[in-house]
Structure formats: C-alpha cells, structure tokens
C-alpha atoms as a PDB file:
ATOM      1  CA  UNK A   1       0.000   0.000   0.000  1.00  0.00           C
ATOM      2  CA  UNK A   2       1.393   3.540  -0.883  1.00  0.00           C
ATOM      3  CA  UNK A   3       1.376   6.821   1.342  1.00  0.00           C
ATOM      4  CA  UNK A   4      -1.089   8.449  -0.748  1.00  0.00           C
ATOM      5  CA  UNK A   5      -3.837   5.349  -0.056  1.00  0.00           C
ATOM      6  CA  UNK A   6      -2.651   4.502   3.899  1.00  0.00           C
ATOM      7  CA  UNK A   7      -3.434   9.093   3.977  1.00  0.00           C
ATOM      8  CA  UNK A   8      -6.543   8.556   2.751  1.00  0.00           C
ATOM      9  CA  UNK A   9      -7.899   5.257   4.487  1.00  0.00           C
ATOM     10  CA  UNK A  10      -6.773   7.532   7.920  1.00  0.00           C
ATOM     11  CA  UNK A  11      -8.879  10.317   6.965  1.00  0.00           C
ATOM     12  CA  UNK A  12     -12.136   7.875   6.164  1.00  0.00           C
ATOM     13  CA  UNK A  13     -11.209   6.643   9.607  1.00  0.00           C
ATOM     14  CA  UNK A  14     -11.392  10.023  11.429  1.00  0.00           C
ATOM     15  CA  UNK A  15     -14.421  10.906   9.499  1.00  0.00           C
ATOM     16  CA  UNK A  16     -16.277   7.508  10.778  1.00  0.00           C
ATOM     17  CA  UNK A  17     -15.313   8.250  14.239  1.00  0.00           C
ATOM     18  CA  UNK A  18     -16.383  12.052  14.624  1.00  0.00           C
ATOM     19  CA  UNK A  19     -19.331  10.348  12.626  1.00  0.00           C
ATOM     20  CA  UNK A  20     -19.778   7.329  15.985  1.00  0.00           C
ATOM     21  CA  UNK A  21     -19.095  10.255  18.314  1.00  0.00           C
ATOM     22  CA  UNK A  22     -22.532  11.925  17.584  1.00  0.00           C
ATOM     23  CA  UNK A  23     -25.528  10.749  19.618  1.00  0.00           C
ATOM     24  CA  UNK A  24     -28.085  11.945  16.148  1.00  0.00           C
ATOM     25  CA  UNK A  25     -26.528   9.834  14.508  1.00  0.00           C
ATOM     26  CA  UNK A  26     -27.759   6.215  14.217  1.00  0.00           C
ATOM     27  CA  UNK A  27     -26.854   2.610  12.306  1.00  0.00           C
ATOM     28  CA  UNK A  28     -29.045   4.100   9.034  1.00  0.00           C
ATOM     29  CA  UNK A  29     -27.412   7.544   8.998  1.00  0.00           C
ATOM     30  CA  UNK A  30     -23.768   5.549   9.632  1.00  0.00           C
ATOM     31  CA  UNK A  31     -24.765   3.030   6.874  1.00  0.00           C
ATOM     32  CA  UNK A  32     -25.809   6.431   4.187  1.00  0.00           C
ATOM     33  CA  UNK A  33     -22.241   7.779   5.081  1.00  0.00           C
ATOM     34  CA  UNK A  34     -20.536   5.024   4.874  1.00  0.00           C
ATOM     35  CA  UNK A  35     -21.563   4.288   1.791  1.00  0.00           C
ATOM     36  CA  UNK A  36     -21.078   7.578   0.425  1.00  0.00           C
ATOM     37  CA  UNK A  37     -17.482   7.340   1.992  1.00  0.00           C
ATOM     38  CA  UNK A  38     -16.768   4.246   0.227  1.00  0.00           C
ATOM     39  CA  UNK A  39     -18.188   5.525  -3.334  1.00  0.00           C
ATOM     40  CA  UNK A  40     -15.333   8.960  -2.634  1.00  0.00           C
ATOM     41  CA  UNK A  41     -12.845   6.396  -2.016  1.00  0.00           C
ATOM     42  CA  UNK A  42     -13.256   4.877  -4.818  1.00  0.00           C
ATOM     43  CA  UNK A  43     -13.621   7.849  -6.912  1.00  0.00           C
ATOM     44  CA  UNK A  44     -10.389   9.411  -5.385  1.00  0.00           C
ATOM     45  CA  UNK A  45     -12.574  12.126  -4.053  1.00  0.00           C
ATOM     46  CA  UNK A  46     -12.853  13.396  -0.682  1.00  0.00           C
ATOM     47  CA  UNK A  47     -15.012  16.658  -0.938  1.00  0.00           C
ATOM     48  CA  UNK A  48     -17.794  16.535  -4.114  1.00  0.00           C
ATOM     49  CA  UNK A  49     -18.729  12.803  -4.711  1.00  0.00           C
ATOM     50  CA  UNK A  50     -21.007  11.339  -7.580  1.00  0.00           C
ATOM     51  CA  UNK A  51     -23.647   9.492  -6.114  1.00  0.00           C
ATOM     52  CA  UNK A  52     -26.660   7.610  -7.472  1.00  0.00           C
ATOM     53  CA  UNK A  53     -29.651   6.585  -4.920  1.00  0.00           C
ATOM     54  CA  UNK A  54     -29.095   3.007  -6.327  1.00  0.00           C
ATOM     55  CA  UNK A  55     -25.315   2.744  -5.641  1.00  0.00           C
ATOM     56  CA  UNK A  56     -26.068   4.357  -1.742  1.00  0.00           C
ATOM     57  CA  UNK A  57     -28.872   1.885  -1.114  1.00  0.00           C
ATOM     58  CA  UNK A  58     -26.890  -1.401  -2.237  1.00  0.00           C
ATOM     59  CA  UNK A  59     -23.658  -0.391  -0.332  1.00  0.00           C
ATOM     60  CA  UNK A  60     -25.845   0.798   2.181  1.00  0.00           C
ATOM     61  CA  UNK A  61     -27.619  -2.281   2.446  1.00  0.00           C
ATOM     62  CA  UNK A  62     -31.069  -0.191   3.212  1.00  0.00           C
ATOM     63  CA  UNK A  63     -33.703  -1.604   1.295  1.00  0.00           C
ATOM     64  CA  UNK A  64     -36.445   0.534   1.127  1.00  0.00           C
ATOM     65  CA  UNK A  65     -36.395   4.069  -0.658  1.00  0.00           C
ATOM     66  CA  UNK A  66     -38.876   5.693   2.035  1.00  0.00           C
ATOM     67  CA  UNK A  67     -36.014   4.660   4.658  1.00  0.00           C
ATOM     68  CA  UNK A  68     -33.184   5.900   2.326  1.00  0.00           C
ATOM     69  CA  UNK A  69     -35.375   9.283   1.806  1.00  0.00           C
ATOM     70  CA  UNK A  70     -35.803   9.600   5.470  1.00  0.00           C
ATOM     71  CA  UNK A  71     -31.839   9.343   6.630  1.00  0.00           C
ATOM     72  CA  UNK A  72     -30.202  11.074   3.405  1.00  0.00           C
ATOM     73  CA  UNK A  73     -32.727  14.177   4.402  1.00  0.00           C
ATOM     74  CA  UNK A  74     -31.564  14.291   8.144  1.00  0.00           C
ATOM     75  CA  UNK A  75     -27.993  13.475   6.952  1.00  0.00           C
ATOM     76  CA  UNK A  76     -29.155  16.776   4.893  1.00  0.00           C
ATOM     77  CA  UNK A  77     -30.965  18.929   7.503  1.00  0.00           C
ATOM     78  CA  UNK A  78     -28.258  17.775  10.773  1.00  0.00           C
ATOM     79  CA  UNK A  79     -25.288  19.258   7.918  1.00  0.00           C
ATOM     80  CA  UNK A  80     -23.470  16.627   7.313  1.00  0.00           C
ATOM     81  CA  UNK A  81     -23.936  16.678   3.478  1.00  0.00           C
ATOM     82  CA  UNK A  82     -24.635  18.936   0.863  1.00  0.00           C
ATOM     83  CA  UNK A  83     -26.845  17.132  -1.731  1.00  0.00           C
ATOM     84  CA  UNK A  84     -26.899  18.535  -5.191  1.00  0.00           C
ATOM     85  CA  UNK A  85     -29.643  16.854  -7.594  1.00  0.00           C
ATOM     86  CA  UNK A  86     -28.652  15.968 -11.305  1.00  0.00           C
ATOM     87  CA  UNK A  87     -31.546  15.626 -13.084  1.00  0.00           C
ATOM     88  CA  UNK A  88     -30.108  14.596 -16.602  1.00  0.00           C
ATOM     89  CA  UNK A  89     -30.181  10.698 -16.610  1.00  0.00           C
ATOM     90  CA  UNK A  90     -26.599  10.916 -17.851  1.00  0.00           C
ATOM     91  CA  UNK A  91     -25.246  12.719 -15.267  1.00  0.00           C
ATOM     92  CA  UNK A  92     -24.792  11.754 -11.532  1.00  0.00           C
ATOM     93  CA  UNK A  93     -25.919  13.547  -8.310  1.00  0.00           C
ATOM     94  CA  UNK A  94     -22.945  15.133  -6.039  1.00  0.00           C
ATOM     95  CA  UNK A  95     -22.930  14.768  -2.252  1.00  0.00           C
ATOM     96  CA  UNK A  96     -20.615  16.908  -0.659  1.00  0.00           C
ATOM     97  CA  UNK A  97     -19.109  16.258   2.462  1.00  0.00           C
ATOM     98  CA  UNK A  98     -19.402  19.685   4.976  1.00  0.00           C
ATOM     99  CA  UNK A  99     -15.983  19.863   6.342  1.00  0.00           C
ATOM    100  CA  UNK A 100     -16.852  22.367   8.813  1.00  0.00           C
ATOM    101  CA  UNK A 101     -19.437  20.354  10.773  1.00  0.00           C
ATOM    102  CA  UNK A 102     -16.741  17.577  10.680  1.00  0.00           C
ATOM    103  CA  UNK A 103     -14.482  20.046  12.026  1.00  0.00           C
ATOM    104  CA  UNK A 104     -16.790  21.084  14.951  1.00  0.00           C
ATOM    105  CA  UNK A 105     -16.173  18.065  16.645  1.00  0.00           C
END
C-alpha cells in the first residue's frame, strides 16, 4: 500500500469516528455515510462525490427508498452533506461532504 492510499484510508477513519461520536446519529445515517465514503474512495474524491440513490442503497444495504429518503434528508438537515440533484439521466448527483461540521467536533 502507498502513502497516498494509507493518507486517505486515515482520513475515512477520522471521518467515521467524529461520525460514531454523535448521539443523532444512528446505524441508518452511519450506513448512508458510509456508503457515500466508500463511493469517494473509490472515486479518489474526498469533498464533491457522484452518487446515485441506487449505488447508496446497495452499499448501504437499506432496502427501502422511504427509509433511504428519510436518513439522506436528516444526513441533509443535521449538515453533514450537501446534496446537489442531477436531473439529466446521464449525469450523476454530487454529495458533498461539509468539512466544517466535521471540524466542529
């Protein structure tokens, strides 16, 4: 593993723990966050990640959308994320992370 991946893997770490650390919080919000942790990992991106409501339910592993619309709207309102909508088909939605409510901690 190279510095730039072992840097980055620390950082989801932190992010999970401030994450654990709030009492709002609970296993569906972790799940939504997690997932849309994984998805920035993957995309190399740690601020503005391209999400789809598909890819966040099935790494999620929440099942219904009214469940999924319920968490990703507190996730929303509680300002942990910034969600902006795409609504051409061929482009994806963005979530970005609010550094500044992770940095409140």
């Amino acid at each position: 593993m190279n510095q730039t991946n072992s840097k980055t893997e620390d950082q989801i770490i932190d992010q999970l723990s401030i994450y654990m650390d709030d009492p709002q919080l609970n296993v569906w919000h972790l799940a939504i966050l997690t997932a849309i942790l994984s998805l920035g990992y993957r995309q190399k991106e740690r601020h503005r990640i391209r999400v789809s409501r598909r890819k966040i339910m099935l790494l999620s592993h929440i099942n219904t959308i009214p469940t999924y619309h319920k968490y990703f709207k507190q996730l929303q309102e509680l300002g942990y994320i910034k969600y902006k909508p795409s609504y051409h088909p061929g482009y994806r939605s963005e979530v970005e992370l609010n550094q500044k409510r992770l940095s409140m901690r």
